[in-house]
PDB file of N, CA and C in Angstrom:
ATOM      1  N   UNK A   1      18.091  -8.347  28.233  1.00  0.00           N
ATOM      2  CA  UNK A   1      18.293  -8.442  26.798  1.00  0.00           C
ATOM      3  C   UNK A   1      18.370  -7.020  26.245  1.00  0.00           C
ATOM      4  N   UNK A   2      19.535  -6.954  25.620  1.00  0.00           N
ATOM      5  CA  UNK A   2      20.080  -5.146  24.932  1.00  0.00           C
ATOM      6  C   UNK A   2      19.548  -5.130  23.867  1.00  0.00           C
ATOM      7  N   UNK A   3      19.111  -3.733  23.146  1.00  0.00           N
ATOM      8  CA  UNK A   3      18.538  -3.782  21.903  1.00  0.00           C
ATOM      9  C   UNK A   3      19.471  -4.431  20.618  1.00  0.00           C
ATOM     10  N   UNK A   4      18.578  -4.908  19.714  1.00  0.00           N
ATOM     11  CA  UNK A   4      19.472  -5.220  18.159  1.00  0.00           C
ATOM     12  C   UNK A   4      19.286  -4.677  17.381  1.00  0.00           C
ATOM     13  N   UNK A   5      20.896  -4.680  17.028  1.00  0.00           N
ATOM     14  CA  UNK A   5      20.911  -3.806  15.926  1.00  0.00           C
ATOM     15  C   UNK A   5      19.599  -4.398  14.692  1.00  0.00           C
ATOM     16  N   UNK A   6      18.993  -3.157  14.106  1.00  0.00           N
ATOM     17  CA  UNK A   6      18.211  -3.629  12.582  1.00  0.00           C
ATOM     18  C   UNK A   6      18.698  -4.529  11.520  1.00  0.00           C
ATOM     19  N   UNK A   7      19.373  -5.813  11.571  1.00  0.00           N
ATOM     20  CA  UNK A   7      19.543  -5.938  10.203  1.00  0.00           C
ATOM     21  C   UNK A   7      18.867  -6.245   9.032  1.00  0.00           C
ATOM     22  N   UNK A   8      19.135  -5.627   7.989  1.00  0.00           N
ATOM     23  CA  UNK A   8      18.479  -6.001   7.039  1.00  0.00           C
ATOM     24  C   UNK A   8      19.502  -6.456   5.806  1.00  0.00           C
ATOM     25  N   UNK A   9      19.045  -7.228   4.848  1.00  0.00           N
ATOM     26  CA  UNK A   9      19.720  -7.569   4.117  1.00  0.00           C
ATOM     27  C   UNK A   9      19.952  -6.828   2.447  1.00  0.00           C
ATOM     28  N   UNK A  10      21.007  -6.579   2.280  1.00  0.00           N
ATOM     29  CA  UNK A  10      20.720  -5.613   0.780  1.00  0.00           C
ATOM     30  C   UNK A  10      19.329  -5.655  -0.418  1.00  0.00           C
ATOM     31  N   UNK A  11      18.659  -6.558  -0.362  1.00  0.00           N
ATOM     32  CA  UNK A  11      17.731  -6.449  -1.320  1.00  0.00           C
ATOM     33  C   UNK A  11      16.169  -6.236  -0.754  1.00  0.00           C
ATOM     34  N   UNK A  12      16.477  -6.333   0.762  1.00  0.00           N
ATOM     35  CA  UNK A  12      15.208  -5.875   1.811  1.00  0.00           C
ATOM     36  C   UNK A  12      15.810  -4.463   1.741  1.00  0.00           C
ATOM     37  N   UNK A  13      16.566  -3.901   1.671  1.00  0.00           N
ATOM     38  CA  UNK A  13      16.813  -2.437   2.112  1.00  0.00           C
ATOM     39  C   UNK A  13      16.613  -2.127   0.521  1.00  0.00           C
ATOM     40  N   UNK A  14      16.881  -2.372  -0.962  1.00  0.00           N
ATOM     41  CA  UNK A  14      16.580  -1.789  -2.259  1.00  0.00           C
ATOM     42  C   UNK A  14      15.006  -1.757  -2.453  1.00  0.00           C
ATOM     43  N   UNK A  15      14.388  -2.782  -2.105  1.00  0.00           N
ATOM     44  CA  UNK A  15      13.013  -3.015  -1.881  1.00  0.00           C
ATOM     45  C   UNK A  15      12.598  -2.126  -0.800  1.00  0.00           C
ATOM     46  N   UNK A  16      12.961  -1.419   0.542  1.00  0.00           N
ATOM     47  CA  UNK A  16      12.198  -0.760   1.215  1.00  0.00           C
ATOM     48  C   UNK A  16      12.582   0.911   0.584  1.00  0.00           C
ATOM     49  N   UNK A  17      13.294   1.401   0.153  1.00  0.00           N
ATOM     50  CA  UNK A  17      13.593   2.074  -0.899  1.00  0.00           C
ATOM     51  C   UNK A  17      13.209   2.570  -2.222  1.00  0.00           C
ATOM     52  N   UNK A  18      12.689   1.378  -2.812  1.00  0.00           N
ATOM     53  CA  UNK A  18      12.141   1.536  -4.025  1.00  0.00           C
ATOM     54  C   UNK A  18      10.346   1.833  -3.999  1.00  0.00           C
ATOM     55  N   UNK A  19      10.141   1.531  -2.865  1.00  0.00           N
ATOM     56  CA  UNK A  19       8.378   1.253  -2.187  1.00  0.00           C
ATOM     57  C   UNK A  19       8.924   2.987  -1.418  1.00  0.00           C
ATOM     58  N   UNK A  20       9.701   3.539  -0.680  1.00  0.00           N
ATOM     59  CA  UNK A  20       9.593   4.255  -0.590  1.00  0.00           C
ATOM     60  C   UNK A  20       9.414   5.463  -1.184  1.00  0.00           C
ATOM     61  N   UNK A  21      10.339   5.079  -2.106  1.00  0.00           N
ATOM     62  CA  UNK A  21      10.617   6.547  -3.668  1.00  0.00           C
ATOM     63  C   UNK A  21       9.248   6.695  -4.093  1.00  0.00           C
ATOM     64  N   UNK A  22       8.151   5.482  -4.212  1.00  0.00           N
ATOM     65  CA  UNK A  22       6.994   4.620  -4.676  1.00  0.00           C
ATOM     66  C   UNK A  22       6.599   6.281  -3.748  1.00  0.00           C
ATOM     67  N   UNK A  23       6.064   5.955  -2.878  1.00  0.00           N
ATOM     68  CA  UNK A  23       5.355   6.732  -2.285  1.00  0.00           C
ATOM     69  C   UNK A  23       5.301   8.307  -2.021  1.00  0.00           C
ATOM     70  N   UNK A  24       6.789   8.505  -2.166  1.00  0.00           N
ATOM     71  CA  UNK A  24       7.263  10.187  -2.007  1.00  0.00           C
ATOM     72  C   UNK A  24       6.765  10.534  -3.457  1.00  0.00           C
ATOM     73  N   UNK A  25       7.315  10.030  -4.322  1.00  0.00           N
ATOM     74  CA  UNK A  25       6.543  10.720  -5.794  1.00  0.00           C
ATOM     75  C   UNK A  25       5.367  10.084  -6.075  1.00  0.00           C
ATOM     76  N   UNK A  26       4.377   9.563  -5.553  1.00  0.00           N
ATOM     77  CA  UNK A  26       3.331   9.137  -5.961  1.00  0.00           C
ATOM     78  C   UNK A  26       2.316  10.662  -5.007  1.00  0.00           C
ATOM     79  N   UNK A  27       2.952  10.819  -3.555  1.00  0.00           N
ATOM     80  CA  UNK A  27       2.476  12.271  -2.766  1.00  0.00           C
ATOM     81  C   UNK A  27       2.468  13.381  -3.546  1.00  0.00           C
ATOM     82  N   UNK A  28       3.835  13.700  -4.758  1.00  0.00           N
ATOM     83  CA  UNK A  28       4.287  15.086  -5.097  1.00  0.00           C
ATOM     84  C   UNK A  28       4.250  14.931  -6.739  1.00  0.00           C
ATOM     85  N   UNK A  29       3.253  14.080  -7.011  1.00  0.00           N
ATOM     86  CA  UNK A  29       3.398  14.568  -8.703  1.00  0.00           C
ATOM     87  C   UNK A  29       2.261  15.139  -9.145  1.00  0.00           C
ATOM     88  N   UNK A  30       1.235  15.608  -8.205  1.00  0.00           N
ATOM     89  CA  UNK A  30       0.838  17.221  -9.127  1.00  0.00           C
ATOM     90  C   UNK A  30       1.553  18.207  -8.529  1.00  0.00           C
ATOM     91  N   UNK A  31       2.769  18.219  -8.220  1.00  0.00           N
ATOM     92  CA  UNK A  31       3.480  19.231  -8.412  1.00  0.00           C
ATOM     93  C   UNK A  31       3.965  19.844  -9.650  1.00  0.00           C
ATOM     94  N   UNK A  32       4.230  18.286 -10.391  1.00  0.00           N
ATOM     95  CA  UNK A  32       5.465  18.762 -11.685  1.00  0.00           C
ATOM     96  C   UNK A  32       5.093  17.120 -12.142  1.00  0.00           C
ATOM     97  N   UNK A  33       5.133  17.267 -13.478  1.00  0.00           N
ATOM     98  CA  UNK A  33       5.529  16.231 -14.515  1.00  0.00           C
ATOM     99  C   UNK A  33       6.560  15.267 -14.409  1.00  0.00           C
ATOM    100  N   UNK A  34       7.836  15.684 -13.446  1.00  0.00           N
ATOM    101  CA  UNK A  34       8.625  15.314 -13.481  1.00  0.00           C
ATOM    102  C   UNK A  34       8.924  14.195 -12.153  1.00  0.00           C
ATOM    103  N   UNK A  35       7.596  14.520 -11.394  1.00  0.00           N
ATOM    104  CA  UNK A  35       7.602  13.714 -10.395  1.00  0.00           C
ATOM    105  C   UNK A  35       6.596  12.436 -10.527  1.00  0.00           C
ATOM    106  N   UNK A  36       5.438  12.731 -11.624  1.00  0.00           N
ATOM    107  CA  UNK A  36       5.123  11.525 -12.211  1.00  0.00           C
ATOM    108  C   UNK A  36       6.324  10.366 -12.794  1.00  0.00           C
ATOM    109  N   UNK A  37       6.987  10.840 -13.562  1.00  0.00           N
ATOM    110  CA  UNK A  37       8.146  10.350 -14.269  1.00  0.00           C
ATOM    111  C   UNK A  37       8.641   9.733 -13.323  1.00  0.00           C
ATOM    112  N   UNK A  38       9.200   9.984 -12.325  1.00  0.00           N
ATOM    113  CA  UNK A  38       9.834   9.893 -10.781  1.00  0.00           C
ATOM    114  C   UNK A  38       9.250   8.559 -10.317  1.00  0.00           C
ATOM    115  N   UNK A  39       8.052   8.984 -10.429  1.00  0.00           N
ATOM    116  CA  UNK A  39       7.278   7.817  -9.768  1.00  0.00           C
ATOM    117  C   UNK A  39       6.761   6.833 -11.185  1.00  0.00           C
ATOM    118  N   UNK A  40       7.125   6.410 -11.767  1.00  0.00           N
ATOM    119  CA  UNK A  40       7.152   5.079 -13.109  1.00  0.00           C
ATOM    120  C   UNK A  40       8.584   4.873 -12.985  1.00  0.00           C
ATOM    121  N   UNK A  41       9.616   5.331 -12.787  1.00  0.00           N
ATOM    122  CA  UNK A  41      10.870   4.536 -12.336  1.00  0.00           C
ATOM    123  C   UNK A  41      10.682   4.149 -11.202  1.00  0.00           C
ATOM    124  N   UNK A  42      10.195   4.560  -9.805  1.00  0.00           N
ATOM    125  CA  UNK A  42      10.635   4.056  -8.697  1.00  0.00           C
ATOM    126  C   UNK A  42       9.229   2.413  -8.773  1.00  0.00           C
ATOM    127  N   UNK A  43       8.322   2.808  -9.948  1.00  0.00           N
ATOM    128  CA  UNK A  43       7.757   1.595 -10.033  1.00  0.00           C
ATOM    129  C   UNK A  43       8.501   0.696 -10.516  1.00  0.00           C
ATOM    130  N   UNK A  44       9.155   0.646 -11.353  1.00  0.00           N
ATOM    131  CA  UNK A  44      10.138  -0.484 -12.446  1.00  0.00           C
ATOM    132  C   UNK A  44      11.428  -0.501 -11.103  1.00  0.00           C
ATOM    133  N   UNK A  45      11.605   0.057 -10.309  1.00  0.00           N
ATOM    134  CA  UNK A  45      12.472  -0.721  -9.402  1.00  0.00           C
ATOM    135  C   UNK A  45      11.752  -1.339  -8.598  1.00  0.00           C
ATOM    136  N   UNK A  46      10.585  -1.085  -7.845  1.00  0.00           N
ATOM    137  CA  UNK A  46      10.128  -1.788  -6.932  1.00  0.00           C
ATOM    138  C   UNK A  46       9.643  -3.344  -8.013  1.00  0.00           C
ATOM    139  N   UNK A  47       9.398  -3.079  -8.850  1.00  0.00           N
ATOM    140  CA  UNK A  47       9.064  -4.472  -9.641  1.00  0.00           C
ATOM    141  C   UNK A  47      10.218  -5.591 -10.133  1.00  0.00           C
ATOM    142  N   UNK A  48      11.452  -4.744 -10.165  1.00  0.00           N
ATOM    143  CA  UNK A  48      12.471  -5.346  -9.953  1.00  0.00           C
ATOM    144  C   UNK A  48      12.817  -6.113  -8.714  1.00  0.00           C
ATOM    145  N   UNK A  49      12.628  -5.731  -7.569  1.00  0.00           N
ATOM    146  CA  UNK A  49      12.624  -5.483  -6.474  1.00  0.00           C
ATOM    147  C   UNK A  49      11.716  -7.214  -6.334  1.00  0.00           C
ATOM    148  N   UNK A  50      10.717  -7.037  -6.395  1.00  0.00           N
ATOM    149  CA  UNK A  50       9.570  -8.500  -6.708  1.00  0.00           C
ATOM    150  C   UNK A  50      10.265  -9.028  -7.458  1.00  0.00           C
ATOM    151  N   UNK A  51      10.319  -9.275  -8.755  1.00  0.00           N
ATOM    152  CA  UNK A  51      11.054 -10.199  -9.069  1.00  0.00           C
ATOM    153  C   UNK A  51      12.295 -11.318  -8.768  1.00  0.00           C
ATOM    154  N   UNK A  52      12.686 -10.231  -7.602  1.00  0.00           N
ATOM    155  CA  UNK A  52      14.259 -10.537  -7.624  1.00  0.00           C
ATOM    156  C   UNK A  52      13.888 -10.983  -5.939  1.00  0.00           C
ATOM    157  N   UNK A  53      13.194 -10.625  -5.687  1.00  0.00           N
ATOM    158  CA  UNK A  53      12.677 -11.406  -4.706  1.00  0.00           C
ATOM    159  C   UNK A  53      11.410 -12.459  -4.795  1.00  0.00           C
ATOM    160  N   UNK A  54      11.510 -12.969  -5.583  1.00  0.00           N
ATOM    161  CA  UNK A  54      10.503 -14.043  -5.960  1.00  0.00           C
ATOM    162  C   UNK A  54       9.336 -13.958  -5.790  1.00  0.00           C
ATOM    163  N   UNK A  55       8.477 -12.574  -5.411  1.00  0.00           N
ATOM    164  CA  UNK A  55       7.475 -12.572  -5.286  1.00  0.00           C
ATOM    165  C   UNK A  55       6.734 -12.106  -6.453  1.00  0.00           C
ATOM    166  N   UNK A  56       6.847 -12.733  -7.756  1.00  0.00           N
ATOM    167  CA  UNK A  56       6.270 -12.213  -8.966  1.00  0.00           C
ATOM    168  C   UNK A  56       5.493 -11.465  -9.491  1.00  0.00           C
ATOM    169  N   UNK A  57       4.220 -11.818  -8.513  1.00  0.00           N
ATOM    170  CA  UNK A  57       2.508 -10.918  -8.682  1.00  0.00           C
ATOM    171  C   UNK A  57       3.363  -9.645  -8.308  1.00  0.00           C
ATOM    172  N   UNK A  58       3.895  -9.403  -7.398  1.00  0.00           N
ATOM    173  CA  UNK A  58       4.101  -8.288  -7.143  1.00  0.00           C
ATOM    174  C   UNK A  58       5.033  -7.408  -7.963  1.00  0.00           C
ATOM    175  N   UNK A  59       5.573  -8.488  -8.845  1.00  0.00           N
ATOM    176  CA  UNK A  59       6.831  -7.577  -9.617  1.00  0.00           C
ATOM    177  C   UNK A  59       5.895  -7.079 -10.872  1.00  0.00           C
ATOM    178  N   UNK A  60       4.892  -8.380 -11.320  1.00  0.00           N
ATOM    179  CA  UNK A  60       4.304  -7.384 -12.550  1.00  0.00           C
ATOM    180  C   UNK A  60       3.242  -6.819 -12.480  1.00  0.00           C
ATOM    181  N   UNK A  61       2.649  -6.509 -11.065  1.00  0.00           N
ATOM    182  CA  UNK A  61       1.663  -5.414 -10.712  1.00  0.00           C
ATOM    183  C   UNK A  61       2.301  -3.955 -10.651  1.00  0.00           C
ATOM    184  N   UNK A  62       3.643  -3.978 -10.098  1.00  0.00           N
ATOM    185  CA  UNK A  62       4.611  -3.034 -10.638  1.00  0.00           C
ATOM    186  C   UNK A  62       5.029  -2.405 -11.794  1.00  0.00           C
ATOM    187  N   UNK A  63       5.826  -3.472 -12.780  1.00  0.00           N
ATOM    188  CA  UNK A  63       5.515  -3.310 -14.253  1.00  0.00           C
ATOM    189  C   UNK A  63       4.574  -2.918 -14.376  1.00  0.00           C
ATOM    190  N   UNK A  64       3.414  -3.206 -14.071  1.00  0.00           N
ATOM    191  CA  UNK A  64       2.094  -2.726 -15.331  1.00  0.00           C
ATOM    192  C   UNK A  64       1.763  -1.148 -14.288  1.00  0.00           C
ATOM    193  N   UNK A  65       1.819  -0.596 -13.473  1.00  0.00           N
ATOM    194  CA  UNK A  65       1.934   0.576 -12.867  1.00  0.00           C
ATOM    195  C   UNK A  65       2.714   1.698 -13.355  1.00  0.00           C
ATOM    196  N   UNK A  66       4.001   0.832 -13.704  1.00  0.00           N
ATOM    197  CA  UNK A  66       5.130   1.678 -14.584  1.00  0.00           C
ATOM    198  C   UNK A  66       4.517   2.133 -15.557  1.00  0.00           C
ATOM    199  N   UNK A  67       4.118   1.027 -16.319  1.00  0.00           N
ATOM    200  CA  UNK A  67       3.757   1.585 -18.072  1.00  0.00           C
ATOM    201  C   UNK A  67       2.020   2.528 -17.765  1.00  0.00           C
ATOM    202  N   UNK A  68       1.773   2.377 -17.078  1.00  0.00           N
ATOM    203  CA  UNK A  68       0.374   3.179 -16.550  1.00  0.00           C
ATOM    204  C   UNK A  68       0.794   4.927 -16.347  1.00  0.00           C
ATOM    205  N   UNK A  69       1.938   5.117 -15.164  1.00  0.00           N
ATOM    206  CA  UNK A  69       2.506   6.217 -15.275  1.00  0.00           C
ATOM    207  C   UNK A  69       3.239   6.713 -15.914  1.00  0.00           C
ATOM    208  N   UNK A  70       3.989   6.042 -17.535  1.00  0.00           N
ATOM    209  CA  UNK A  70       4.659   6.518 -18.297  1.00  0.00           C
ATOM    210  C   UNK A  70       3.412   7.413 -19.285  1.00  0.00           C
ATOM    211  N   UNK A  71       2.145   6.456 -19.340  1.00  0.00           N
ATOM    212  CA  UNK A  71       1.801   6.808 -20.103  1.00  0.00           C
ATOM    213  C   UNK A  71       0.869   8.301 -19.971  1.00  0.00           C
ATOM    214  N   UNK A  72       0.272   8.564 -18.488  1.00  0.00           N
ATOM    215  CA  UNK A  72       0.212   9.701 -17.638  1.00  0.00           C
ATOM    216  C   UNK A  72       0.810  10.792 -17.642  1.00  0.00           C
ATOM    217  N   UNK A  73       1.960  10.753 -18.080  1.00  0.00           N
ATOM    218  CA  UNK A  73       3.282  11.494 -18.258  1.00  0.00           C
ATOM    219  C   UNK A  73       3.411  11.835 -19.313  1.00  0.00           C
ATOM    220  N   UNK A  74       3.174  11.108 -20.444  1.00  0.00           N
ATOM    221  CA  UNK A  74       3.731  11.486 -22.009  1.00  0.00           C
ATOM    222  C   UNK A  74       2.091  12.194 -21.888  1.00  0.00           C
ATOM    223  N   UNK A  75       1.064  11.718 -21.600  1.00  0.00           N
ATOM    224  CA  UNK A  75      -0.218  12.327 -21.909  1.00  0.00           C
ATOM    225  C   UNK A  75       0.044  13.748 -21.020  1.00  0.00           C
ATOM    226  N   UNK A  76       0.198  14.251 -20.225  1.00  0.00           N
ATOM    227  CA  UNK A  76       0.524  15.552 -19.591  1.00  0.00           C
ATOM    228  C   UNK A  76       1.344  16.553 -19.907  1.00  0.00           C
ATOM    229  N   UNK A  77       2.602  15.820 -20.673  1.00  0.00           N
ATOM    230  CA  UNK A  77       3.316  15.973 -21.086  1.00  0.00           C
ATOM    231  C   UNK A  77       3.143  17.076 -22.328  1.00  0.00           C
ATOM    232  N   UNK A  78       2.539  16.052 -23.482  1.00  0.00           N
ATOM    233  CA  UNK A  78       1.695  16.630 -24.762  1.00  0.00           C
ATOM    234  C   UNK A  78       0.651  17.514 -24.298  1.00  0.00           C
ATOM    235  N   UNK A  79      -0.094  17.738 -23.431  1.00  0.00           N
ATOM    236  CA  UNK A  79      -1.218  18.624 -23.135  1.00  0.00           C
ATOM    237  C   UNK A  79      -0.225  19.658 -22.555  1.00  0.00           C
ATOM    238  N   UNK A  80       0.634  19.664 -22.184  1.00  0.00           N
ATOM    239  CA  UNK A  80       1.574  20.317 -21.375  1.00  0.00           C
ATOM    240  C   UNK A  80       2.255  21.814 -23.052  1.00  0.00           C
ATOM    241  N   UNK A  81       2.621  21.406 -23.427  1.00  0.00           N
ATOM    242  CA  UNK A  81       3.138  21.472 -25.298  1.00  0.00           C
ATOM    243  C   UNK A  81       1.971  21.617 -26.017  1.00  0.00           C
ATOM    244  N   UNK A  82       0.827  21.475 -26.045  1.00  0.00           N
ATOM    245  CA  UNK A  82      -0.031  21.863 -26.740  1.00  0.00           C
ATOM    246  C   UNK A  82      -0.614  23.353 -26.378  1.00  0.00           C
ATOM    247  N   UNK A  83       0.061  23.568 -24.940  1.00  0.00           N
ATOM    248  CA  UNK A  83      -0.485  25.261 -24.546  1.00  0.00           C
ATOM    249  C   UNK A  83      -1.500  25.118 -23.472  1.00  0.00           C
ATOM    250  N   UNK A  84      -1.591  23.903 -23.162  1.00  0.00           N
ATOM    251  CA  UNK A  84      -3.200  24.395 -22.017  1.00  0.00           C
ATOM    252  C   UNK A  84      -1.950  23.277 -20.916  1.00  0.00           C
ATOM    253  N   UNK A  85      -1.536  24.969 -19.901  1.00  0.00           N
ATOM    254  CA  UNK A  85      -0.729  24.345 -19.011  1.00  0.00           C
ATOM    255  C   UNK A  85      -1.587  23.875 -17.935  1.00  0.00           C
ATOM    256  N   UNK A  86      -1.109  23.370 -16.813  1.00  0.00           N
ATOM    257  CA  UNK A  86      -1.708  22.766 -15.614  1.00  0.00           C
ATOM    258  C   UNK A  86      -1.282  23.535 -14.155  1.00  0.00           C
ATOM    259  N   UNK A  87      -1.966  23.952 -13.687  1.00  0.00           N
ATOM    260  CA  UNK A  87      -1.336  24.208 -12.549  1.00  0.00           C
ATOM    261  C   UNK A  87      -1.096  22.948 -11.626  1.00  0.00           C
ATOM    262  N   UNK A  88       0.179  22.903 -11.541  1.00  0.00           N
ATOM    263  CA  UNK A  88       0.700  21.742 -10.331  1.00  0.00           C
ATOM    264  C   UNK A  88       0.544  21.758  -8.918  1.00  0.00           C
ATOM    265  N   UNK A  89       0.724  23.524  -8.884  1.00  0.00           N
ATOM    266  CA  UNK A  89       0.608  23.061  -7.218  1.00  0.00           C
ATOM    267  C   UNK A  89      -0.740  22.762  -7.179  1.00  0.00           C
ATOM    268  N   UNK A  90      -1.388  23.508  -7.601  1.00  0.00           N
ATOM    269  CA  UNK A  90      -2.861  23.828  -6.761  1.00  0.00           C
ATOM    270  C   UNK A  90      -3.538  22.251  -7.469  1.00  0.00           C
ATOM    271  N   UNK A  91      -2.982  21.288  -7.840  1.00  0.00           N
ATOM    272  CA  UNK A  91      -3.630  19.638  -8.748  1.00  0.00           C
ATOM    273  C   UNK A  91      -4.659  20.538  -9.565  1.00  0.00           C
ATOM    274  N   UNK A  92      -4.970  21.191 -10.565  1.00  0.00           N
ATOM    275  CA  UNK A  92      -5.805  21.489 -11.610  1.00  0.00           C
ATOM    276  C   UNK A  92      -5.194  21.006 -12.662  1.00  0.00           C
TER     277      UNK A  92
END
């Protein structure tokens, strides 16, 4: 028996994708602000992602992650603009 090819089907591959993005900017956002941000979209796709794959709990444990890191973001954001910067790399 020869190996098989991987298939996967388009919304298993947007879903392993969107859980991935999930994780690369969830690693690199005390780098930058912008990778928080990064990571509250790749949440609202992976929750898309649940939905659209019928697994619901999982789509609005997503959603509510999204609006968790938007709001992380606008709060960093404003502290960011108020003058007391952050150092990113070093997470302070």
């Amino acid at each position: 028996m020869g190996l098989q090819l991987l298939r996967i089907d388009p919304l298993t591959l947007f879903g392993l994708v969107a859980v991935a993005a999930m994780l690369l900017f969830y690693a690199l956002e005390d780098r930058s602000p912008l990778f928080l941000l990064a990571f509250a979209g790749a949440c609202v796709l992976a929750s898309v992602y649940g939905f659209l794959q019928g697994a619901w709990p999982f789509g609005l444990v997503e959603l509510v992650w999204s609006v968790v890191a938007l709001r992380r973001w606008r709060r960093v954001r404003r502290r960011d603009a108020d003058g007391q910067r952050r150092d990113y790399a070093k997470g302070c």
